[in-house]
C-alpha atoms as a PDB file:
ATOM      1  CA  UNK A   1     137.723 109.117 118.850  1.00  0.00           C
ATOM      2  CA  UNK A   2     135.349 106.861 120.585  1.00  0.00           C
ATOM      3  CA  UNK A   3     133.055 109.606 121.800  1.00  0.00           C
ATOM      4  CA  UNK A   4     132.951 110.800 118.030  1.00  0.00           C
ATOM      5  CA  UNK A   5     132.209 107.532 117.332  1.00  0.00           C
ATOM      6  CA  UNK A   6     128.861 107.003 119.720  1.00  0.00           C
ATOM      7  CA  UNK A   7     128.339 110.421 119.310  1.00  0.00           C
ATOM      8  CA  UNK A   8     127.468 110.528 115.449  1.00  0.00           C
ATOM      9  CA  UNK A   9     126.510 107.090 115.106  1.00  0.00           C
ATOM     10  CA  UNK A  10     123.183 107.608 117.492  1.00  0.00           C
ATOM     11  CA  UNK A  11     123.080 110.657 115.492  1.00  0.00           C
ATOM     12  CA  UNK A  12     123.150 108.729 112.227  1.00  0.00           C
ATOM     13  CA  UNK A  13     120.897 105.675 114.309  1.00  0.00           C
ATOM     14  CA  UNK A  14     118.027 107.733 115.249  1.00  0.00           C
ATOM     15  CA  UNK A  15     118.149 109.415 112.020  1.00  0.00           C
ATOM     16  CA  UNK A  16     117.493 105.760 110.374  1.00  0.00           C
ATOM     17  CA  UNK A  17     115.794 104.443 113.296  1.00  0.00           C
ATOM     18  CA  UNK A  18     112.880 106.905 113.901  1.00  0.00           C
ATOM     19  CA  UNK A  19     111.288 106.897 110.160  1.00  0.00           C
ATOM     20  CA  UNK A  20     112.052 103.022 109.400  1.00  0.00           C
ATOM     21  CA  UNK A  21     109.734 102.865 113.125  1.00  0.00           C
ATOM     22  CA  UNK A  22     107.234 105.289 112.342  1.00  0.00           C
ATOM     23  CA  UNK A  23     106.909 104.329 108.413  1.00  0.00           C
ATOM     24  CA  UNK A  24     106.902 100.600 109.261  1.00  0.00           C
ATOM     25  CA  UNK A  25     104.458 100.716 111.686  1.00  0.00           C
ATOM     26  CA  UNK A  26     101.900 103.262 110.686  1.00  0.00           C
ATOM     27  CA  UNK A  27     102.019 102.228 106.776  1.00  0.00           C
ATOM     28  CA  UNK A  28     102.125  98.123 107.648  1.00  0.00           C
ATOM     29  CA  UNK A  29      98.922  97.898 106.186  1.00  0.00           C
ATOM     30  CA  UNK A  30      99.554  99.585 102.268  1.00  0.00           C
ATOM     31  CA  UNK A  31     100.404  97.294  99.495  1.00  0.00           C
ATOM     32  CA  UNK A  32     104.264  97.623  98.764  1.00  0.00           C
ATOM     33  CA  UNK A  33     105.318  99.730  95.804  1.00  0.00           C
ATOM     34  CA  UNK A  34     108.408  99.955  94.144  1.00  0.00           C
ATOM     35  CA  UNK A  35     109.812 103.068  95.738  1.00  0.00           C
ATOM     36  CA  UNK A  36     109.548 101.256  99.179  1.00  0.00           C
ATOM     37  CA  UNK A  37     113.579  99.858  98.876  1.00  0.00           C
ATOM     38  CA  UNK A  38     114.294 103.746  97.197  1.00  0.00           C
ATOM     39  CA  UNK A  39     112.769 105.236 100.696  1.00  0.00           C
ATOM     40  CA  UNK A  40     114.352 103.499 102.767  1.00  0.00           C
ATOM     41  CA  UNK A  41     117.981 103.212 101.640  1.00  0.00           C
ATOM     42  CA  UNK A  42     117.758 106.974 100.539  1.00  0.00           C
ATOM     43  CA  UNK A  43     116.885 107.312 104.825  1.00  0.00           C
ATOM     44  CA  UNK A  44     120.095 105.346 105.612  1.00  0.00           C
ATOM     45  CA  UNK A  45     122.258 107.438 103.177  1.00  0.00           C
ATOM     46  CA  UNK A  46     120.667 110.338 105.151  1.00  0.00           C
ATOM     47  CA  UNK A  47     121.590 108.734 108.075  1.00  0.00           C
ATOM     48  CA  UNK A  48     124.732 107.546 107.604  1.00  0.00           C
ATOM     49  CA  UNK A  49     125.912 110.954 106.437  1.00  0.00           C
ATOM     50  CA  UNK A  50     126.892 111.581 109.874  1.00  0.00           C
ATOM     51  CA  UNK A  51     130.058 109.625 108.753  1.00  0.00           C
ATOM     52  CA  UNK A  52     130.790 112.319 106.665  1.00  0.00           C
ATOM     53  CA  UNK A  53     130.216 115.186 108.955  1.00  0.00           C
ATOM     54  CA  UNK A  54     132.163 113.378 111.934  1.00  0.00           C
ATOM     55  CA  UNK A  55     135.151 112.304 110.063  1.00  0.00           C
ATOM     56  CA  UNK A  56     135.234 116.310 108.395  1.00  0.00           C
ATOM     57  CA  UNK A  57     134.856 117.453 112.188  1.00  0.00           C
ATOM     58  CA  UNK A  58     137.889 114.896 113.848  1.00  0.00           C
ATOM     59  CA  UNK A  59     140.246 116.034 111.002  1.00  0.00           C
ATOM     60  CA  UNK A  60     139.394 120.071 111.608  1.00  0.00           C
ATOM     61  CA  UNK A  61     139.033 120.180 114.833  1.00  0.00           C
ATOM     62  CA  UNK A  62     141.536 117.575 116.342  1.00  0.00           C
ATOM     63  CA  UNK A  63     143.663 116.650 113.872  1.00  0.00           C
ATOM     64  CA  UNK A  64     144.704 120.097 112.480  1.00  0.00           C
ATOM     65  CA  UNK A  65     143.404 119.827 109.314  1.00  0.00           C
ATOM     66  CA  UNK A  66     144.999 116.336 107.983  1.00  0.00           C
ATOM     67  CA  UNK A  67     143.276 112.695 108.821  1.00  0.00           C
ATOM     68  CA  UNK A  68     144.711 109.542 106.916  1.00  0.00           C
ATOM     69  CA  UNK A  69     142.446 106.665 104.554  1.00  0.00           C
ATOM     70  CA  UNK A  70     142.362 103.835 107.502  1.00  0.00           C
ATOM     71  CA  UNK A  71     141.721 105.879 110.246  1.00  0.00           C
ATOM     72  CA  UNK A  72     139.128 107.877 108.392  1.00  0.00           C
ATOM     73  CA  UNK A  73     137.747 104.305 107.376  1.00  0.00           C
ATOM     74  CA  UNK A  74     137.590 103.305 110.817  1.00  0.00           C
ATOM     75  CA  UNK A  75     135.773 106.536 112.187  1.00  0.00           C
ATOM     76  CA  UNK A  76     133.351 105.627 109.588  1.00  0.00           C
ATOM     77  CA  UNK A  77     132.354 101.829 110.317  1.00  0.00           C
ATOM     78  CA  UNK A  78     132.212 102.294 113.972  1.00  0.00           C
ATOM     79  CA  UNK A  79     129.346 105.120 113.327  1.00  0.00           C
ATOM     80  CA  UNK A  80     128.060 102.767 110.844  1.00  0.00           C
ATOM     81  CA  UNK A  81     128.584  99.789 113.616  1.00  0.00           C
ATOM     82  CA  UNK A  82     126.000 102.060 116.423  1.00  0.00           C
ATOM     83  CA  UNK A  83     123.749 103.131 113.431  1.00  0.00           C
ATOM     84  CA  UNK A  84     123.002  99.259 112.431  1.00  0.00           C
ATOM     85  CA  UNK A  85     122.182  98.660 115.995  1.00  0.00           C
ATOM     86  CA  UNK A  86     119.764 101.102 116.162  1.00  0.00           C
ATOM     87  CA  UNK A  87     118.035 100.239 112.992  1.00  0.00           C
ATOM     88  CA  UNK A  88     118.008  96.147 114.455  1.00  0.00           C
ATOM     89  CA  UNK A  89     116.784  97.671 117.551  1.00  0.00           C
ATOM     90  CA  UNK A  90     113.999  99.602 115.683  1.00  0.00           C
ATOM     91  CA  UNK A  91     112.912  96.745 113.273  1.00  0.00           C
ATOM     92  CA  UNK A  92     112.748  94.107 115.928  1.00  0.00           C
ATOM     93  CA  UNK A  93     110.504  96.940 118.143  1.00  0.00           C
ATOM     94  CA  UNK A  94     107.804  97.486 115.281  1.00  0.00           C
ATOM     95  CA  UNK A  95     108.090  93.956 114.095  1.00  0.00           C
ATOM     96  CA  UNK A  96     107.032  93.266 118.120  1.00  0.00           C
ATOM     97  CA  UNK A  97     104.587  96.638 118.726  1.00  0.00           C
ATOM     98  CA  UNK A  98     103.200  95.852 115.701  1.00  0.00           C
ATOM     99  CA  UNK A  99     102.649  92.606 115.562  1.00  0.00           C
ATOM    100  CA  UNK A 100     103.396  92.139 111.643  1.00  0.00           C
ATOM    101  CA  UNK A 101     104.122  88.701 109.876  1.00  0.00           C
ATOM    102  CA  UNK A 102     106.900  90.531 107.772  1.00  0.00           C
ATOM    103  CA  UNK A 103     107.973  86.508 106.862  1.00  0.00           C
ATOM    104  CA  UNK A 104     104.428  85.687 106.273  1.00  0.00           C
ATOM    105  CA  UNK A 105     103.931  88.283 103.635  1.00  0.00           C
ATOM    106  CA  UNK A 106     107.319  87.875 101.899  1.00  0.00           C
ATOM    107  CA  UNK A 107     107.457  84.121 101.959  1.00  0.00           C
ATOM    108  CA  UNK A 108     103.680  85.046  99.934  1.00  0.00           C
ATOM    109  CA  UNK A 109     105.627  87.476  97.894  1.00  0.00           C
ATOM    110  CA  UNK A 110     107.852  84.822  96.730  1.00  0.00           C
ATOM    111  CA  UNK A 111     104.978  82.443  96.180  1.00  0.00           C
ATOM    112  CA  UNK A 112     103.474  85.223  93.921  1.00  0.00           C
ATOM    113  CA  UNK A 113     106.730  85.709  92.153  1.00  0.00           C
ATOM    114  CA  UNK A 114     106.652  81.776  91.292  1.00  0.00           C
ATOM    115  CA  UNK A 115     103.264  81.750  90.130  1.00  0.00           C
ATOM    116  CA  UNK A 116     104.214  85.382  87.595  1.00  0.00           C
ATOM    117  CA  UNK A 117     106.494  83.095  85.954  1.00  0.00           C
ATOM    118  CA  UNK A 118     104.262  80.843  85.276  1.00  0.00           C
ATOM    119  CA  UNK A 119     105.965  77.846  87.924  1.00  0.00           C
ATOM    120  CA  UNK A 120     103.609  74.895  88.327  1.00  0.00           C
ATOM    121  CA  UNK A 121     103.517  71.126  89.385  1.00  0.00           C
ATOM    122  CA  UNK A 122     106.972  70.069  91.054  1.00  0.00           C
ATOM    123  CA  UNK A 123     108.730  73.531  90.349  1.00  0.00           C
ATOM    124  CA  UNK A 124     106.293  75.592  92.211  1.00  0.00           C
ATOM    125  CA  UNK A 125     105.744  72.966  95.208  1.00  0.00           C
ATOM    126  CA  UNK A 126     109.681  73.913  95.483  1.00  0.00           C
ATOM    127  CA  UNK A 127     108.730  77.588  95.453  1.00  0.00           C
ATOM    128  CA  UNK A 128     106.514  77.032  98.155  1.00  0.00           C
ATOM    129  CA  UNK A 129     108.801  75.124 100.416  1.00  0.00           C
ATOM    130  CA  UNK A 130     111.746  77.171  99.942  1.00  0.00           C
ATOM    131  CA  UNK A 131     109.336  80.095 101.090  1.00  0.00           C
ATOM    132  CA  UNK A 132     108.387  78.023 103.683  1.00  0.00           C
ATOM    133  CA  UNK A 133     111.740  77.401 104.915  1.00  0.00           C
ATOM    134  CA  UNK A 134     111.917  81.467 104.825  1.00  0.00           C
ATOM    135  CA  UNK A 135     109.653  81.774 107.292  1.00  0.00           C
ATOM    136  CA  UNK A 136     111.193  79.321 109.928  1.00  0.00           C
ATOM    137  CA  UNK A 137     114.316  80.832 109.571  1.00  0.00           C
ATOM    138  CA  UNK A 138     112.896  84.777 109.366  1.00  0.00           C
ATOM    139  CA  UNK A 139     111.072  83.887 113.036  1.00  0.00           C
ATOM    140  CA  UNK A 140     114.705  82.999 114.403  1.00  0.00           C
ATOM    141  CA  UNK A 141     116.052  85.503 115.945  1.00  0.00           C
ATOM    142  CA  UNK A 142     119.929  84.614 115.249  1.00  0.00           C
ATOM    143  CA  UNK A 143     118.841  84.334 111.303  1.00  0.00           C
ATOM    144  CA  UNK A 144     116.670  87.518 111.493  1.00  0.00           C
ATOM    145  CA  UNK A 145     119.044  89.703 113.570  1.00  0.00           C
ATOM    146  CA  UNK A 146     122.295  89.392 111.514  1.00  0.00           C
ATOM    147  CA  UNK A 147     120.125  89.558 108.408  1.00  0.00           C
ATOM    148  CA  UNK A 148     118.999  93.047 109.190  1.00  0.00           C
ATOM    149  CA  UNK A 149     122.034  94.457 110.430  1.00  0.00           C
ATOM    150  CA  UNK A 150     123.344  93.478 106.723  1.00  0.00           C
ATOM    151  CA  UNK A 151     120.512  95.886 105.235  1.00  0.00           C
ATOM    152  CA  UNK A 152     121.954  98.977 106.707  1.00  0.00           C
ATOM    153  CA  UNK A 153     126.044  98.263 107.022  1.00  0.00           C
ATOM    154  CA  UNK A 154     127.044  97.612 103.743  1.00  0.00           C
ATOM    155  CA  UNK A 155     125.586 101.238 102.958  1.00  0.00           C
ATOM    156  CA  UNK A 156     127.840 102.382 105.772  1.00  0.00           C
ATOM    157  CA  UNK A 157     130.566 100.747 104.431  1.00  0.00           C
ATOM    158  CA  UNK A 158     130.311 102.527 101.138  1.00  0.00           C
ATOM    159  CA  UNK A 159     130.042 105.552 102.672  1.00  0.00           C
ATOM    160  CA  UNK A 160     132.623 105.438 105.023  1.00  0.00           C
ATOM    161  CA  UNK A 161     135.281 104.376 101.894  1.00  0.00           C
ATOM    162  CA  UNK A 162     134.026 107.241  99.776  1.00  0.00           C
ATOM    163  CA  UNK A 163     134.182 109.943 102.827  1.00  0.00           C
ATOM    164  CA  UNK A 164     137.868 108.659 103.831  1.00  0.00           C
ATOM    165  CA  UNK A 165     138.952 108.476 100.337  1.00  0.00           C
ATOM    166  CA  UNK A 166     137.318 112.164  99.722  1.00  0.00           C
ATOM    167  CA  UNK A 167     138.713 113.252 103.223  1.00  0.00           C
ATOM    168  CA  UNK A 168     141.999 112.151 103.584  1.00  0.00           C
ATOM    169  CA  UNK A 169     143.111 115.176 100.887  1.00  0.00           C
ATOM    170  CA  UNK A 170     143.521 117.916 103.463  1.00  0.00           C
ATOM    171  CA  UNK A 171     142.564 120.472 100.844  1.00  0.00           C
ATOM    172  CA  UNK A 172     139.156 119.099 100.248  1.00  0.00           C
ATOM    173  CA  UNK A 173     136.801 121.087 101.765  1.00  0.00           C
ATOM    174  CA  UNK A 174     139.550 122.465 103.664  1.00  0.00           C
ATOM    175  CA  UNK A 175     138.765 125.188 106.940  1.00  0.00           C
ATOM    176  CA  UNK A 176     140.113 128.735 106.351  1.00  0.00           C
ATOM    177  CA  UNK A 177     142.037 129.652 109.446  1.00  0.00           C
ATOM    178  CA  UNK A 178     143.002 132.652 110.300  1.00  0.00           C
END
């Protein structure tokens, strides 16, 4: 089970890893849209698909056709485990290749976001030093780190309850033998 386990989750971690690198580092310099948070978690369901795929495979192949919820469930948040490293391994390498202020520019987002609503005097000085705080905790590493693996494993954790849930019925998507 452990092999399935590293096996789909660099799968599922290079499928994440690769465009949040390549996207994040080639487009650093276009002004964020809407769709950017759309993009990227539609990449991580992509991604963390393999949960699907390598539960599916465990229960045909090894299992004879049946798998139960919890071990189904824990198939699916070790892949999710290896995928979040991967995408916290990616993200810390383009936020170091490419030298972006990713806190700089969202503690200015925030600062923007104040200013929209119309914040001024003591309630945007707040504003401005909680976006300052931001920043000194963003350029920690033990802040930053955990922070990031929370983007991507929550996702994993949805999918891994919806693929044991869908998976433990041994006649869903059930293999015709012969």
């Amino acid at each position: 089970m452990l092999r399935i386990i590293v096996r789909y989750g660099v799968i599922g971690g290079l499928i994440v890893a690769v465009p949040l690198f390549t996207i994040t580092l080639f487009f650093s310099q276009h002004t964020e849209s809407s769709w950017d948070w759309a993009i990227g978690y539609l990449i991580m369901l992509v991604g963390l698909s393999t949960i699907f795929l390598a539960v599916k495979k465990h229960r045909d192949t090894d299992l004879g056709g049946v798998i139960r919820f919890w071990p189904a469930f824990g198939i699916g948040l070790g892949i999710s485990f290896v995928a979040g490293l991967f995408y916290v391994i990616a993200w810390e390498t383009v936020l170091d290749v490419g030298h972006l202020d990713f806190a700089g520019k969202y503690a200015q987002a925030m600062i923007d976001a104040a200013k929209a609503k119309g914040l001024t005097g003591d309630a945007l000085a707040k504003a401005i030093a909680e976006a300052d705080q931001f920043k000194v905790m963003y350029n920690n590493p033990l802040y930053r780190i955990p922070e990031t693996f929370m983007e991507i494993f929550p996702v994993g954790v949805l999918v891994s309850l919806i693929s044991a849930g869908l998976l433990r019925n041994s006649r869903f998507l059930a293999v015709k033998r012969a």
